[in-house]
PDB file of N, CA and C in Angstrom:
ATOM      1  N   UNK A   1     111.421 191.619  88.182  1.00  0.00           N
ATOM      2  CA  UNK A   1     111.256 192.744  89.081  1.00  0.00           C
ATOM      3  C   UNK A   1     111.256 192.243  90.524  1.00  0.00           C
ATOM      4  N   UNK A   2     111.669 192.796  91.190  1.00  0.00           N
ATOM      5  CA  UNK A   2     112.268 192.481  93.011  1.00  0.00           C
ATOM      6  C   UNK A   2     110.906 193.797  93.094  1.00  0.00           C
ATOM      7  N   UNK A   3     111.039 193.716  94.697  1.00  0.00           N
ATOM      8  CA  UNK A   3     110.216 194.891  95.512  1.00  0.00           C
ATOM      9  C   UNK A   3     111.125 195.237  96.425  1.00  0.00           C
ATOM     10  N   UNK A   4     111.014 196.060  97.171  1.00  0.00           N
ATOM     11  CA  UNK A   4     112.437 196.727  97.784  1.00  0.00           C
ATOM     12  C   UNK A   4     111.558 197.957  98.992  1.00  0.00           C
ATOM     13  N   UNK A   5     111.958 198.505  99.784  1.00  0.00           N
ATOM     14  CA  UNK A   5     111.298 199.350 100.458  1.00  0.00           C
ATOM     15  C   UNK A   5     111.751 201.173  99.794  1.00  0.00           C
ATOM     16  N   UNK A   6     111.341 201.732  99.482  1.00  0.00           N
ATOM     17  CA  UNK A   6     111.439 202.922  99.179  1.00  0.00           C
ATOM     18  C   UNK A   6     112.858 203.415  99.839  1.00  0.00           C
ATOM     19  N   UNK A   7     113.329 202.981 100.541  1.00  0.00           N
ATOM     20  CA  UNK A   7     114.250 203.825 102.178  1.00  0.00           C
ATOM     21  C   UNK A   7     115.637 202.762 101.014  1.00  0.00           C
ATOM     22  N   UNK A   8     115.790 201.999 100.223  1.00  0.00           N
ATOM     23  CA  UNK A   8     116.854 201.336  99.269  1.00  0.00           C
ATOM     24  C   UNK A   8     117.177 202.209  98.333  1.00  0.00           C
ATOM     25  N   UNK A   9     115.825 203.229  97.825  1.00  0.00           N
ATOM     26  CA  UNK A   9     116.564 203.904  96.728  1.00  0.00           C
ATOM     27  C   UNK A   9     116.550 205.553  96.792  1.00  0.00           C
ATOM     28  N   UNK A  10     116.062 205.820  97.903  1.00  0.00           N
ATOM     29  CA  UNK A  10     116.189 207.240  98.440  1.00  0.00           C
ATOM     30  C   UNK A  10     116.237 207.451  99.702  1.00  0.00           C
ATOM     31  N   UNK A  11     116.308 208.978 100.253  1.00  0.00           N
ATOM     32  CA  UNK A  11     116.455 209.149 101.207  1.00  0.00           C
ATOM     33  C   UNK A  11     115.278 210.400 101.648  1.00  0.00           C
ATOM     34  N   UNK A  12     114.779 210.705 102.608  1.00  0.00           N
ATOM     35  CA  UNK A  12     113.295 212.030 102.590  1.00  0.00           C
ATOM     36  C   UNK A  12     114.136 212.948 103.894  1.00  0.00           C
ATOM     37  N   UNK A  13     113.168 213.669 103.860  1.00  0.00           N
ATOM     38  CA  UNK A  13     112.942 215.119 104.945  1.00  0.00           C
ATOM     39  C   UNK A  13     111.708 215.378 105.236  1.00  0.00           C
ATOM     40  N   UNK A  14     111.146 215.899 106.228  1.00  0.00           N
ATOM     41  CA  UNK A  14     110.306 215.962 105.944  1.00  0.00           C
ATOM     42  C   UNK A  14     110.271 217.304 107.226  1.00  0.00           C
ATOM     43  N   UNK A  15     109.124 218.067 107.394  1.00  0.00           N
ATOM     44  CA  UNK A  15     108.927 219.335 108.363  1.00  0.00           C
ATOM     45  C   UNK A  15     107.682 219.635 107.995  1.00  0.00           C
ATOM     46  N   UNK A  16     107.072 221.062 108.439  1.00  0.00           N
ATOM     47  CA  UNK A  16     105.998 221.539 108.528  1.00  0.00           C
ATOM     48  C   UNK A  16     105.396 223.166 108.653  1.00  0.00           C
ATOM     49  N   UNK A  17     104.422 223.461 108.306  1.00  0.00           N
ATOM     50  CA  UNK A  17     104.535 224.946 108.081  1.00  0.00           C
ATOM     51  C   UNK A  17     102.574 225.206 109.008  1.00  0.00           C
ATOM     52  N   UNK A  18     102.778 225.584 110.082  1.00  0.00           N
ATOM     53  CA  UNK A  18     101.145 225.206 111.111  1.00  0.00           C
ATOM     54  C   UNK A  18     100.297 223.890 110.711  1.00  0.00           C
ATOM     55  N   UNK A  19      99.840 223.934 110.474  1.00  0.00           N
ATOM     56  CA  UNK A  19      98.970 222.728 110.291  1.00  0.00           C
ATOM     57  C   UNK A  19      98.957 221.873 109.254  1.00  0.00           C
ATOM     58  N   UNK A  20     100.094 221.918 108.342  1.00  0.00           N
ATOM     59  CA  UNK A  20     100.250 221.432 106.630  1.00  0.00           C
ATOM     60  C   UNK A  20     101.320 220.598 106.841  1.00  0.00           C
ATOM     61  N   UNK A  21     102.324 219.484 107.101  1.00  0.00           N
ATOM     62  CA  UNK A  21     103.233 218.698 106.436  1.00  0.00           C
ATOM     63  C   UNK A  21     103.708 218.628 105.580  1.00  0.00           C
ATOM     64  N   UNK A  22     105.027 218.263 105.120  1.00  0.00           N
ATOM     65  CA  UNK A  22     105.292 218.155 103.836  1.00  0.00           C
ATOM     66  C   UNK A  22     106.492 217.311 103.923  1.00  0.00           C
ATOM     67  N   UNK A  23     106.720 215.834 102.473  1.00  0.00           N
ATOM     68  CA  UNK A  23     107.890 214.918 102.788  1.00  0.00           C
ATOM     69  C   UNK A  23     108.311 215.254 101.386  1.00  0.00           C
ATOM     70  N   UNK A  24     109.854 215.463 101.551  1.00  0.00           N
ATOM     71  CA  UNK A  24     110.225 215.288 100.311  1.00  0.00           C
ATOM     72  C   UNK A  24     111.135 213.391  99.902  1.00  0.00           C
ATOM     73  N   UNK A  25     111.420 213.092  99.089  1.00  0.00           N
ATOM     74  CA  UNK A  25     111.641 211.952  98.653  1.00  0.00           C
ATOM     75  C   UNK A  25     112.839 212.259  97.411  1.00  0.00           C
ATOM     76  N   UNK A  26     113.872 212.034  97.892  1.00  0.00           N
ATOM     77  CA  UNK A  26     115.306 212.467  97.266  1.00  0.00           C
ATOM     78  C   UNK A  26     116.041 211.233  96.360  1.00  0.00           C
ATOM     79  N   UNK A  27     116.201 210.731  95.246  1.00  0.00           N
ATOM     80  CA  UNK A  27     116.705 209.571  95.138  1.00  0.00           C
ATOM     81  C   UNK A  27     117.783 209.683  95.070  1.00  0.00           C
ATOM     82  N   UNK A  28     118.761 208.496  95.325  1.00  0.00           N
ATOM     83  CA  UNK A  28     120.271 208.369  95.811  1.00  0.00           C
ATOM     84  C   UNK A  28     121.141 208.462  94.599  1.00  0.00           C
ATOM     85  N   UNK A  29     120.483 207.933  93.594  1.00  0.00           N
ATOM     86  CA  UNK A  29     120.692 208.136  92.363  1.00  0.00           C
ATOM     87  C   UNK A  29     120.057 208.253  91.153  1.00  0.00           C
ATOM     88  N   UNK A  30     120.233 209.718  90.571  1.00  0.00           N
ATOM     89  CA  UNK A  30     119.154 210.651  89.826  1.00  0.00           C
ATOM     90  C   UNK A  30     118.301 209.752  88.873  1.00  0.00           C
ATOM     91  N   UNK A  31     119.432 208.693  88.575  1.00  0.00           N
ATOM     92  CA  UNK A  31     118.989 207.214  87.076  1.00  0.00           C
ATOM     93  C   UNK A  31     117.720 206.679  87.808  1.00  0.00           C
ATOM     94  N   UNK A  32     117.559 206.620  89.079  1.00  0.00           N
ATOM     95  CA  UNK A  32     116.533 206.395  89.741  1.00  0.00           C
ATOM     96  C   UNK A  32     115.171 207.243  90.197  1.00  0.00           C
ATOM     97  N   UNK A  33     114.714 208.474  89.745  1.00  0.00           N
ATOM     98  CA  UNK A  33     113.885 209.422  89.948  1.00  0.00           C
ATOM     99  C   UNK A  33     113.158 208.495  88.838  1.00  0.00           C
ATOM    100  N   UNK A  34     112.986 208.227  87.395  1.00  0.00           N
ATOM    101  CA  UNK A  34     111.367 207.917  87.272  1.00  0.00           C
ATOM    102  C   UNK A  34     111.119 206.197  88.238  1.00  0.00           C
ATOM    103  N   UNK A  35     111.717 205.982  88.914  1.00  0.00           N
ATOM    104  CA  UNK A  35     111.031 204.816  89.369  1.00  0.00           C
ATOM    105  C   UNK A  35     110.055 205.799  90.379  1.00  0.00           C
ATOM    106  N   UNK A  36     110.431 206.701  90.951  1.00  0.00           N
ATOM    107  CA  UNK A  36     110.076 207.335  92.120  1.00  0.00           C
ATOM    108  C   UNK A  36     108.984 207.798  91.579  1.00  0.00           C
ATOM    109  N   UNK A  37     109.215 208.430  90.244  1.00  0.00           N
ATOM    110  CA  UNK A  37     107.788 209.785  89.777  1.00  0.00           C
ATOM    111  C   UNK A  37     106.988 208.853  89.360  1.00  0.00           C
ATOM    112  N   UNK A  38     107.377 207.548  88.991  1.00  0.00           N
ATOM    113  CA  UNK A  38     105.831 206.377  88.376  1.00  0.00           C
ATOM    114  C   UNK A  38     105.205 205.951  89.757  1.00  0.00           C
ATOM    115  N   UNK A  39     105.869 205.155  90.774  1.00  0.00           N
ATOM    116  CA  UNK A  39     105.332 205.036  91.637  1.00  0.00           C
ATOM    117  C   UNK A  39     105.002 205.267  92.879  1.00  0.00           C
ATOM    118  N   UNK A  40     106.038 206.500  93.154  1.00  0.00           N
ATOM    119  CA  UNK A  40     105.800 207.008  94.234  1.00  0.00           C
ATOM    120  C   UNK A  40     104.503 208.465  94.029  1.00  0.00           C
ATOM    121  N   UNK A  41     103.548 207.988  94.388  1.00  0.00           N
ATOM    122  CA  UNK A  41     101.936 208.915  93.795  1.00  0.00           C
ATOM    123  C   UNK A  41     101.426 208.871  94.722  1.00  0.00           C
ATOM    124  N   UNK A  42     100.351 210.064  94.626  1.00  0.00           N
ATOM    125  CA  UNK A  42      99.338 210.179  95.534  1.00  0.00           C
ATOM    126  C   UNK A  42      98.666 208.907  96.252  1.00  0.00           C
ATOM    127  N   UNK A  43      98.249 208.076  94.950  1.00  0.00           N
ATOM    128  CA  UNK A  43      97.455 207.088  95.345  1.00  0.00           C
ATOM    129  C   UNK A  43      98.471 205.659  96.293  1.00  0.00           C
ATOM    130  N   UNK A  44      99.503 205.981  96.058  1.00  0.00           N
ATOM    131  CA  UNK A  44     100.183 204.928  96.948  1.00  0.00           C
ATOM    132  C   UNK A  44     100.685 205.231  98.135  1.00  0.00           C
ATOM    133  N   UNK A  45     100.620 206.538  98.512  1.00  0.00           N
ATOM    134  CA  UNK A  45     101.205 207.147  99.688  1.00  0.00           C
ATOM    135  C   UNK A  45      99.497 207.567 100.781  1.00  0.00           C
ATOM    136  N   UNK A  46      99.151 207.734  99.788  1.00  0.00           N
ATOM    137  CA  UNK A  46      97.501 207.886 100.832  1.00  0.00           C
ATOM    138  C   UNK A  46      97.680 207.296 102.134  1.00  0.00           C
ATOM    139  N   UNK A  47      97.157 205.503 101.530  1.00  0.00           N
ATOM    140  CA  UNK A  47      97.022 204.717 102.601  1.00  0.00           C
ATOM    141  C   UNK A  47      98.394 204.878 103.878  1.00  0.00           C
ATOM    142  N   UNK A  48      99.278 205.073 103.464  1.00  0.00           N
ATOM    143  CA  UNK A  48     100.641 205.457 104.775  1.00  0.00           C
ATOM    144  C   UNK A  48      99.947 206.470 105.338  1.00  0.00           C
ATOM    145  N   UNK A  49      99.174 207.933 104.741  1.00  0.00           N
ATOM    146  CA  UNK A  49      99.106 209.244 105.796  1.00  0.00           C
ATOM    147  C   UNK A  49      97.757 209.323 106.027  1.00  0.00           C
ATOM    148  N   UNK A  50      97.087 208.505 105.227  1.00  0.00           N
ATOM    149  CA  UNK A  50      95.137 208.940 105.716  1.00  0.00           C
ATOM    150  C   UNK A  50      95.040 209.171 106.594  1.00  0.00           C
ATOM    151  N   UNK A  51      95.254 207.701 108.132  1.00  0.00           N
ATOM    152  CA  UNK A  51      94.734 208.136 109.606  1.00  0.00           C
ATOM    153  C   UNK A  51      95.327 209.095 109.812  1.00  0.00           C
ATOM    154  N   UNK A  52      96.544 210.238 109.224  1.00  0.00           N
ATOM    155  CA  UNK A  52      96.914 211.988 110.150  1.00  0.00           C
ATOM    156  C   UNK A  52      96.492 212.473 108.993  1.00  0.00           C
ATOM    157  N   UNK A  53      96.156 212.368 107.912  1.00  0.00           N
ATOM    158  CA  UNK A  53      95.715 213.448 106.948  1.00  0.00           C
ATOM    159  C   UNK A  53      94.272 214.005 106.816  1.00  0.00           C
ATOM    160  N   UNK A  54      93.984 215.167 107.089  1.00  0.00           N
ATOM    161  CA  UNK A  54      92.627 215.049 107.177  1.00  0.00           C
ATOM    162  C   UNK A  54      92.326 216.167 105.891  1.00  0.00           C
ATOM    163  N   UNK A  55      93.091 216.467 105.378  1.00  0.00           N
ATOM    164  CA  UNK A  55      92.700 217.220 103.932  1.00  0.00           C
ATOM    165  C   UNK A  55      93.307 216.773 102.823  1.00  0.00           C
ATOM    166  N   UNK A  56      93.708 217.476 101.831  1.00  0.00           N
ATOM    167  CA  UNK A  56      94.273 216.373 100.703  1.00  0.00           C
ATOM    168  C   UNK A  56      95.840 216.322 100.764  1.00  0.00           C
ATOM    169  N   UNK A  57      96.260 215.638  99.144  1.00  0.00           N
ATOM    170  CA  UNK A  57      97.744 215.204  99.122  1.00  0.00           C
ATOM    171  C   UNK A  57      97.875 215.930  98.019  1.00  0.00           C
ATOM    172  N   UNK A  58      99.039 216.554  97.946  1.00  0.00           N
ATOM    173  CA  UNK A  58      99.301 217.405  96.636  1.00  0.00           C
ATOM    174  C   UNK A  58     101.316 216.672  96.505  1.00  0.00           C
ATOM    175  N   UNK A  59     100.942 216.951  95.439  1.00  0.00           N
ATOM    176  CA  UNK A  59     103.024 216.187  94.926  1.00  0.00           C
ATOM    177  C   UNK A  59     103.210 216.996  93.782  1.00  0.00           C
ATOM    178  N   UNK A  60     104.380 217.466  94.317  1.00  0.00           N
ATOM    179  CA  UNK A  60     105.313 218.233  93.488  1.00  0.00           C
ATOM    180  C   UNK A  60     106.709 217.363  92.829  1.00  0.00           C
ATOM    181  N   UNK A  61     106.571 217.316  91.273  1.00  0.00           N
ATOM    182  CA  UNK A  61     108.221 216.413  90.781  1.00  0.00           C
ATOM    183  C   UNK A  61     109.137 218.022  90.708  1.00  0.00           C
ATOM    184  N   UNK A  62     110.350 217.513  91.179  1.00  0.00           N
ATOM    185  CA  UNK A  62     111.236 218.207  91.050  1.00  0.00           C
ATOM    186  C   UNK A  62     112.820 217.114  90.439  1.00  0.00           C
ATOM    187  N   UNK A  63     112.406 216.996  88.694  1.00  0.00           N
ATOM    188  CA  UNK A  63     113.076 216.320  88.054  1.00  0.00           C
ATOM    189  C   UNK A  63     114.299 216.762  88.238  1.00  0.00           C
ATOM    190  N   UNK A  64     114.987 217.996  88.271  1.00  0.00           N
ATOM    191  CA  UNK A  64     116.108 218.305  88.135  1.00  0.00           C
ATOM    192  C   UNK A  64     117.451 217.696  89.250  1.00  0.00           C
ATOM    193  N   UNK A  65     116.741 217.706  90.357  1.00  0.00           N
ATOM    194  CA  UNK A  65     117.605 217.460  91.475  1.00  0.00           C
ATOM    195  C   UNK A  65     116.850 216.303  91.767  1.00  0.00           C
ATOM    196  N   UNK A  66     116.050 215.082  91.054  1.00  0.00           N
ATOM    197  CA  UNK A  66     115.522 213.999  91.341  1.00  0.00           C
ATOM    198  C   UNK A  66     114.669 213.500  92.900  1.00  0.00           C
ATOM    199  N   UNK A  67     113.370 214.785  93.143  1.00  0.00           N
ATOM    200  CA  UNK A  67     112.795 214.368  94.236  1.00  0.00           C
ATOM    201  C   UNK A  67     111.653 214.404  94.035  1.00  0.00           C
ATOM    202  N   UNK A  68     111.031 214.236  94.571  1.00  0.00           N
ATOM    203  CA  UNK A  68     109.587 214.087  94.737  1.00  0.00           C
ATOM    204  C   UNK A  68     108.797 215.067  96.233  1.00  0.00           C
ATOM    205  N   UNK A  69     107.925 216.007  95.966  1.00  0.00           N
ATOM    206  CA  UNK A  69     107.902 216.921  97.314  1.00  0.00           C
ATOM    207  C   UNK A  69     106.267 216.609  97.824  1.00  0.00           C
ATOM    208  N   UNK A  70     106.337 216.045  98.763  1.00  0.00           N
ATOM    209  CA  UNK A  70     104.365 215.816  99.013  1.00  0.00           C
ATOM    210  C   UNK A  70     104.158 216.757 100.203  1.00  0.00           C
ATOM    211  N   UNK A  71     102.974 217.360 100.257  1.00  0.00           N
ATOM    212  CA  UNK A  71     102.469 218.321 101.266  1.00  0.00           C
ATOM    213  C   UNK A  71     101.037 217.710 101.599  1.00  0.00           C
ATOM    214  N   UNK A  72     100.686 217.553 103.177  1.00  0.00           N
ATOM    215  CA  UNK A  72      99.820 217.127 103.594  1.00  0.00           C
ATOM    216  C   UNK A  72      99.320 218.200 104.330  1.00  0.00           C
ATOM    217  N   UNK A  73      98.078 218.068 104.114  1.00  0.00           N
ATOM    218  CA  UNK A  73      97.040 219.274 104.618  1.00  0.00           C
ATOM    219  C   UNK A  73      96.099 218.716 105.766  1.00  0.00           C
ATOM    220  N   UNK A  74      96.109 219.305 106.869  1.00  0.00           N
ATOM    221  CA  UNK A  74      95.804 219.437 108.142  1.00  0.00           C
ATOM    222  C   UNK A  74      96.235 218.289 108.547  1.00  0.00           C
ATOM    223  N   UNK A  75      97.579 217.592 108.882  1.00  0.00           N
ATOM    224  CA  UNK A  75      97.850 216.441 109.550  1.00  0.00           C
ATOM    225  C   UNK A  75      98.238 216.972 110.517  1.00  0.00           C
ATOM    226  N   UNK A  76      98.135 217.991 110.851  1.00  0.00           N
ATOM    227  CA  UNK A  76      99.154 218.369 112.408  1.00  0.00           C
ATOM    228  C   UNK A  76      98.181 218.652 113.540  1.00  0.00           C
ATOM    229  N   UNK A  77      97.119 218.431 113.633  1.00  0.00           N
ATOM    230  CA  UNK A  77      95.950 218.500 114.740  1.00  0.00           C
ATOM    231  C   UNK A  77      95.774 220.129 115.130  1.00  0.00           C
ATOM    232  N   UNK A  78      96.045 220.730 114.073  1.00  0.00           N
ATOM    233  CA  UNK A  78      95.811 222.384 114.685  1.00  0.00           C
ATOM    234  C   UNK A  78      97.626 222.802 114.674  1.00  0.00           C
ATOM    235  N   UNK A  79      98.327 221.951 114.844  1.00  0.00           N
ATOM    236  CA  UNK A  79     100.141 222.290 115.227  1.00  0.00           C
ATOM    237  C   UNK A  79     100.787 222.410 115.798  1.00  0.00           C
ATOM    238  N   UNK A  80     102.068 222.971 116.467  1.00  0.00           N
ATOM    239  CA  UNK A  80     102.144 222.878 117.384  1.00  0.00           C
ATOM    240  C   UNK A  80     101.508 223.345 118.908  1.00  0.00           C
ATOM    241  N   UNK A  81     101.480 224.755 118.402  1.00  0.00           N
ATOM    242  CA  UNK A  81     100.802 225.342 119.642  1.00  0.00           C
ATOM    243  C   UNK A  81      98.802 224.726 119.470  1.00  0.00           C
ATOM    244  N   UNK A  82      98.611 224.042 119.001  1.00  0.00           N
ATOM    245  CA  UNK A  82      97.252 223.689 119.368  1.00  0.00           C
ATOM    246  C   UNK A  82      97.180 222.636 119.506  1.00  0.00           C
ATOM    247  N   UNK A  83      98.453 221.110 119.296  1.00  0.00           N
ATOM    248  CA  UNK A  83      97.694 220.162 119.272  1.00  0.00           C
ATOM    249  C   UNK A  83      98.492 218.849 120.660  1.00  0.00           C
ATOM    250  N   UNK A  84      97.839 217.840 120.899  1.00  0.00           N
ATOM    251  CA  UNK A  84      98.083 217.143 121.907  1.00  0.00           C
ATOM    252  C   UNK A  84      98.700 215.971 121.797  1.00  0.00           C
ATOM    253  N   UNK A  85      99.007 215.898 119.909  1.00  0.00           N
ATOM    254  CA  UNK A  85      99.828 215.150 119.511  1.00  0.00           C
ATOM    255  C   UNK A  85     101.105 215.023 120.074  1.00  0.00           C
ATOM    256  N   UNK A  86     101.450 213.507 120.335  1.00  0.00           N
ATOM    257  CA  UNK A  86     103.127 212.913 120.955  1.00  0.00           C
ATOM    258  C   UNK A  86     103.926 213.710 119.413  1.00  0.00           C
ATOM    259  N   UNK A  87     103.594 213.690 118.505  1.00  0.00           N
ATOM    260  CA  UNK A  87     104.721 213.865 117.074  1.00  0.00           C
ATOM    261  C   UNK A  87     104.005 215.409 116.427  1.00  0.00           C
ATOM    262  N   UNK A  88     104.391 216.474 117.156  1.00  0.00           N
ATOM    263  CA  UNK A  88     103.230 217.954 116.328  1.00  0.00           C
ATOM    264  C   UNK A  88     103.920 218.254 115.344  1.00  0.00           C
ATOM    265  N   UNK A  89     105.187 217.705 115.130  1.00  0.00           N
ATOM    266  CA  UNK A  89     105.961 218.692 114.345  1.00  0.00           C
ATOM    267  C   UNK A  89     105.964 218.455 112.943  1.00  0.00           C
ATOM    268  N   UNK A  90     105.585 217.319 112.869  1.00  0.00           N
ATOM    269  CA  UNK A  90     105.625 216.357 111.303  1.00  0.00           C
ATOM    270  C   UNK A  90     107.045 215.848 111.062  1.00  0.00           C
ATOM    271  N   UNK A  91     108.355 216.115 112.122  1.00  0.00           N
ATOM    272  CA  UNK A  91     109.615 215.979 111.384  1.00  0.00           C
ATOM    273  C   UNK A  91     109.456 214.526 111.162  1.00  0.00           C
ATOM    274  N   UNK A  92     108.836 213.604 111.924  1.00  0.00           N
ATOM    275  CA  UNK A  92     109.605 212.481 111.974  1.00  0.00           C
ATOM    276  C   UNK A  92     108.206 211.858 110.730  1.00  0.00           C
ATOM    277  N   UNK A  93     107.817 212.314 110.426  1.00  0.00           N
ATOM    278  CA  UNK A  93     106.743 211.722 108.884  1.00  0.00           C
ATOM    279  C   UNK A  93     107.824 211.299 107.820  1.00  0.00           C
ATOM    280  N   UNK A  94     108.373 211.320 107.437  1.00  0.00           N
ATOM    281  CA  UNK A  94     109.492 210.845 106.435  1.00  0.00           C
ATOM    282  C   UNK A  94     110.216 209.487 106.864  1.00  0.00           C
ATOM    283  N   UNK A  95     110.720 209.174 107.703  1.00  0.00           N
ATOM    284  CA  UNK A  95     110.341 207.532 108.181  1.00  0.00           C
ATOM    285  C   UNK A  95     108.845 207.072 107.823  1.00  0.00           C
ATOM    286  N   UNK A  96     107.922 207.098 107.883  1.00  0.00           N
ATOM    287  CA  UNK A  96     106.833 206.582 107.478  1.00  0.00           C
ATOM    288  C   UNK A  96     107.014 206.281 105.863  1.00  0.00           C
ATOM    289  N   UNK A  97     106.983 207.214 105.083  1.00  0.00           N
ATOM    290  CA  UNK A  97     107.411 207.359 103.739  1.00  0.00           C
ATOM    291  C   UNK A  97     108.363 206.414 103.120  1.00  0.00           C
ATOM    292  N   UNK A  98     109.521 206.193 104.017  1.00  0.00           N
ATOM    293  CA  UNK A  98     110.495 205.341 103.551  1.00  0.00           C
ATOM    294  C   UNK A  98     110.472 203.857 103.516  1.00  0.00           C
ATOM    295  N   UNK A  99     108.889 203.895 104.437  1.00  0.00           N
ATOM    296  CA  UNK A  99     108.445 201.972 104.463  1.00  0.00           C
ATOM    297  C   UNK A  99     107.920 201.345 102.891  1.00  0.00           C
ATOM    298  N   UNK A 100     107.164 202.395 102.400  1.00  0.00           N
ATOM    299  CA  UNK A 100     106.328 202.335 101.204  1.00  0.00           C
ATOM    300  C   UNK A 100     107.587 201.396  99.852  1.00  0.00           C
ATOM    301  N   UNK A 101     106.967 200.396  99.683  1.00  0.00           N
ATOM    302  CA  UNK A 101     107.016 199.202  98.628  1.00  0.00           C
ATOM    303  C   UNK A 101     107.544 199.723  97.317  1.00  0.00           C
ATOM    304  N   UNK A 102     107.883 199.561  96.663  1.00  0.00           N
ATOM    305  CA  UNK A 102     108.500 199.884  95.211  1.00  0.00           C
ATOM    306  C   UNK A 102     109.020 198.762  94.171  1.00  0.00           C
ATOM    307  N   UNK A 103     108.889 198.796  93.218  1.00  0.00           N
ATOM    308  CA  UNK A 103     108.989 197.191  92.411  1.00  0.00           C
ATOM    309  C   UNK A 103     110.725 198.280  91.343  1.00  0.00           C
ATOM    310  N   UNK A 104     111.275 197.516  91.036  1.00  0.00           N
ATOM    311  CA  UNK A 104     112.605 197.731  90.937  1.00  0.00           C
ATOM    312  C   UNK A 104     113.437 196.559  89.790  1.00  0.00           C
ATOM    313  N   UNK A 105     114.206 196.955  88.472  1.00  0.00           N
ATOM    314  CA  UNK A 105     114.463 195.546  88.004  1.00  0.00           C
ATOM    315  C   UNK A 105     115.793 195.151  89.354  1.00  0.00           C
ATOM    316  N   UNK A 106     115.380 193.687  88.738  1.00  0.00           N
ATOM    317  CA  UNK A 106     116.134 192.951  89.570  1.00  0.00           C
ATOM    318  C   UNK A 106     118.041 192.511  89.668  1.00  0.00           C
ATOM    319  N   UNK A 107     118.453 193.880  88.900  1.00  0.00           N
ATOM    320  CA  UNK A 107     119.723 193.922  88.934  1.00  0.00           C
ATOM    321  C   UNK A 107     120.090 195.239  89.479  1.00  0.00           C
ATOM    322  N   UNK A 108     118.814 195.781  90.055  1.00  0.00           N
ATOM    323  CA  UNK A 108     119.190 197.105  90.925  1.00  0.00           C
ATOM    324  C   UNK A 108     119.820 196.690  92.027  1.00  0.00           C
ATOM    325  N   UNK A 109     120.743 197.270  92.425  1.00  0.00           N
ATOM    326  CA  UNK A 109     121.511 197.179  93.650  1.00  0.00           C
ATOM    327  C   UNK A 109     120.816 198.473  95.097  1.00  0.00           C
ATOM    328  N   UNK A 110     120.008 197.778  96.335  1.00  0.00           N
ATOM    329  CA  UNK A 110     120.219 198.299  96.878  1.00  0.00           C
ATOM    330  C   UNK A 110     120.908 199.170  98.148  1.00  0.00           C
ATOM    331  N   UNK A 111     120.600 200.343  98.232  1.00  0.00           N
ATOM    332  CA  UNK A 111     121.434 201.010  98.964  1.00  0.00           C
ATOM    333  C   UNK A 111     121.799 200.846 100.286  1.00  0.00           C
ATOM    334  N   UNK A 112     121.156 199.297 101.178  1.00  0.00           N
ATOM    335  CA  UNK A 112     121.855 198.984 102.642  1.00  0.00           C
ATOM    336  C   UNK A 112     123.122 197.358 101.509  1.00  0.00           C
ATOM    337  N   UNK A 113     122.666 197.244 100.460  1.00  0.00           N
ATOM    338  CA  UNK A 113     123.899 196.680 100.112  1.00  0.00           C
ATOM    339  C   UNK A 113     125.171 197.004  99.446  1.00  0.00           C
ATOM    340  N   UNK A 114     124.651 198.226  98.920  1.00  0.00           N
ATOM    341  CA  UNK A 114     125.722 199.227  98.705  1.00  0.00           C
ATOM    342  C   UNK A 114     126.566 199.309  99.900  1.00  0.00           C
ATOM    343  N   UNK A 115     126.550 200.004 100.893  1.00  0.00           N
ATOM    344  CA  UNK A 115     126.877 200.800 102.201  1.00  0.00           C
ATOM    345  C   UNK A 115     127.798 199.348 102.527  1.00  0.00           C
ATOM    346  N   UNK A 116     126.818 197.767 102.308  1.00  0.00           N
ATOM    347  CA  UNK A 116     127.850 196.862 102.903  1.00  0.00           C
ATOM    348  C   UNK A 116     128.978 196.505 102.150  1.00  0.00           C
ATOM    349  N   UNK A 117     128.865 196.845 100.775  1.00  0.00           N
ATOM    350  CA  UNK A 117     130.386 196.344  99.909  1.00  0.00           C
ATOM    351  C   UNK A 117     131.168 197.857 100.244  1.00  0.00           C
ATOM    352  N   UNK A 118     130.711 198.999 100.901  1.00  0.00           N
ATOM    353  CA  UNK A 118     131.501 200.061 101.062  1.00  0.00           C
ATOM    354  C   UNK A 118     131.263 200.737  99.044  1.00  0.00           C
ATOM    355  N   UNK A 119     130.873 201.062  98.821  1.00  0.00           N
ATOM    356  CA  UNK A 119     130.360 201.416  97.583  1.00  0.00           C
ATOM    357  C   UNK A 119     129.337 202.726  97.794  1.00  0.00           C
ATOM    358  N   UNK A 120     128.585 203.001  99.240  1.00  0.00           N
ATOM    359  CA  UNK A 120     128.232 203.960  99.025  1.00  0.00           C
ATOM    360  C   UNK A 120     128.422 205.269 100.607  1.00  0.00           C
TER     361      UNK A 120
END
C-alpha cells in the first residue's frame, strides 16, 4: 500500500447555504469510490475542519455517481452577510479536503501521473 493525497484520486466542490458548508468528494474513477467511502469519514476529515467547524460533520455516500457529500455546520462565522472572515463563502473549503492522506494499493496509478502520460 502507497499513501497518496486524496486530490490523486478525486476531484471536490464545495459551497454553502448561510452558515452550513458543504464538500463534496467525486472520484475520478467510480472503481475508486470504496477507497473514498472506507476512508474518507467523519473521523478523518474532522481534524482538516475543526478550527472552522463549530457544530458537527454529517456525510452523505452517494454510491451511484461515486461521491462522498460532507456538510459542516456553523463554519461560516454567521456567513456572508455577518461574518469578517477573509474566505465567508466556504467555496474554496474543498482544496483543504483534497490534502487529506489516503492509503491506496500500490499499482494504483495516480491522477497527476495519469495527466503526465496524457491518459487522462
Amino acid at each position: 500500500m502507497k499513501i497518496v493525497a486524496l486530490r490523486e484520486l478525486a476531484h471536490a466542490r464545495s459551497g454553502e447555504k448561510g452558515n452550513d458548508s458543504n464538500v463534496s468528494v467525486i472520484a475520478y474513477d467510480p472503481a475508486l469510490y470504496p477507497v473514498l467511502e472506507q476512508q474518507v469519514t467523519i473521523e478523518a476529515v474532522a481534524p482538516l475542519y475543526r478550527p472552522i467547524t463549530r457544530g458537527s460533520i454529517r456525510r452523505y455516500t452517494l454510491p451511484a455517481i461515486g461521491a462522498l457529500n460532507f456538510v459542516f455546520e456553523n463554519a461560516l462565522e454567521g456567513g456572508r452577510s455577518r461574518t469578517l472572515a477573509f474566505e465567508e463563502s466556504g467555496k474554496a473549503l474543498s482544496s483543504l479536503m483534497l490534502t487529506l492522506r489516503v492509503r491506496v494499493p500500490d499499482d494504483t496509478e495516480e491522477r497527476s501521473v495519469a495527466v503526465a502520460k496524457g491518459k487522462a
